[in-house]
Protein backbone atom coordinates (compact mmCIF):
# COMPACT_ATOMS: atom_id res chain seq x y z
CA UNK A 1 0.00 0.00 0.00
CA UNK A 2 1.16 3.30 -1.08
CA UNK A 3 1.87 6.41 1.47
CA UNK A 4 -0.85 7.65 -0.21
CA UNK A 5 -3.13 5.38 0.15
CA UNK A 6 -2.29 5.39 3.89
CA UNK A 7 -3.26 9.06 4.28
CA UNK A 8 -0.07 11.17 4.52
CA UNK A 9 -0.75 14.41 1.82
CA UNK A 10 1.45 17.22 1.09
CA UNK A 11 0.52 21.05 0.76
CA UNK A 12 2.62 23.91 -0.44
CA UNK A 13 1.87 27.40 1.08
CA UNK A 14 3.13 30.88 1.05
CA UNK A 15 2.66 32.97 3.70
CA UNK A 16 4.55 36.76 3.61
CA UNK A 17 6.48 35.92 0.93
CA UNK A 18 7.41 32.22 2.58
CA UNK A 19 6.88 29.52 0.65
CA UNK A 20 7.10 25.95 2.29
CA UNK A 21 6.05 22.76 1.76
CA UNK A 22 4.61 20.49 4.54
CA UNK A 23 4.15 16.69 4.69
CA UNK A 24 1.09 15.88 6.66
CA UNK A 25 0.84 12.03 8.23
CA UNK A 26 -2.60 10.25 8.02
CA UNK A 27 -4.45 12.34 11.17
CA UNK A 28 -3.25 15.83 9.47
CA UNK A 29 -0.97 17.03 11.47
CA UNK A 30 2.37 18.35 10.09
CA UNK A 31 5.27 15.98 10.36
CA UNK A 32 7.61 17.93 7.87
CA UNK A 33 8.25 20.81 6.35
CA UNK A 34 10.94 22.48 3.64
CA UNK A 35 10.94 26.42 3.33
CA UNK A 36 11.66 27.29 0.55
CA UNK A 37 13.20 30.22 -1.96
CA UNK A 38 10.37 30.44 -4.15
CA UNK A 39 7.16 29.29 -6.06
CA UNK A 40 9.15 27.41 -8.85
CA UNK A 41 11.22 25.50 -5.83
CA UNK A 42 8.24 24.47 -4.11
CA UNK A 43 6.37 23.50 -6.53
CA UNK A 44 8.98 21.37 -7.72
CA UNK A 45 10.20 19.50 -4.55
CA UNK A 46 6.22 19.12 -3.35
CA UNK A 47 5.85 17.47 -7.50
CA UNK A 48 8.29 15.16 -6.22
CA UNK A 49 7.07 14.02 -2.81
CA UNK A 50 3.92 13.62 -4.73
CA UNK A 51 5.55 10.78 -6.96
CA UNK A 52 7.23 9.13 -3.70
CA UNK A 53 3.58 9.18 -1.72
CA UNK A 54 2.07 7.12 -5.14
CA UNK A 55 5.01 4.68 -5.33
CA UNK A 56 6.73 4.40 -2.14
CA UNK A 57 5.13 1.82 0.76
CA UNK A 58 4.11 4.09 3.88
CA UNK A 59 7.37 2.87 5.57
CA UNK A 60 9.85 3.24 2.95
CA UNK A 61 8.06 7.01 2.19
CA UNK A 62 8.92 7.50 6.81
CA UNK A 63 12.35 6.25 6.28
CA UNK A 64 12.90 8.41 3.10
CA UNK A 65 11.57 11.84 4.79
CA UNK A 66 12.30 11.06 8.12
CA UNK A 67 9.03 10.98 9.78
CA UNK A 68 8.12 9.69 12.84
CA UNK A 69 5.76 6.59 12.83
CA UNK A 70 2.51 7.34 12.99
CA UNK A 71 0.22 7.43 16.39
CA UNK A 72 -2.59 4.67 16.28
């Protein structure tokens, strides 16, 4: 089963000029997050977690980005 399919999503926001991209796990709260220089940057790097959420397994997608396992 695919991260995705597990529930983590990612967002992109800008906030003052700020952009950043956050990783949310399956209950929606933040678990990661990547500021970034600009719109082109994060729309780029949250393209790419995209891909890994469709064809990484929920644990390989934690041990790629670091995240903490998820609460049950």
């Amino acid at each position: 089963m695919s991260a995705a399919e597990q529930g983590y999503d990612v967002k992109v926001s800008v906030a003052d000029e700020h952009w950043r991209v956050l990783i949310h796990d399956p209950r929606g709260e933040a678990v990661a997050e990547r500021v970034c220089r600009d719109a082109a940057e994060a729309r780029t790097f949250a393209s790419t977690v995209r891909q890994h959420l469709y064809w990484l397994s929920a644990a390989k997608f934690r041990e790629y980005y670091r995240l903490p396992e998820p609460v049950q």
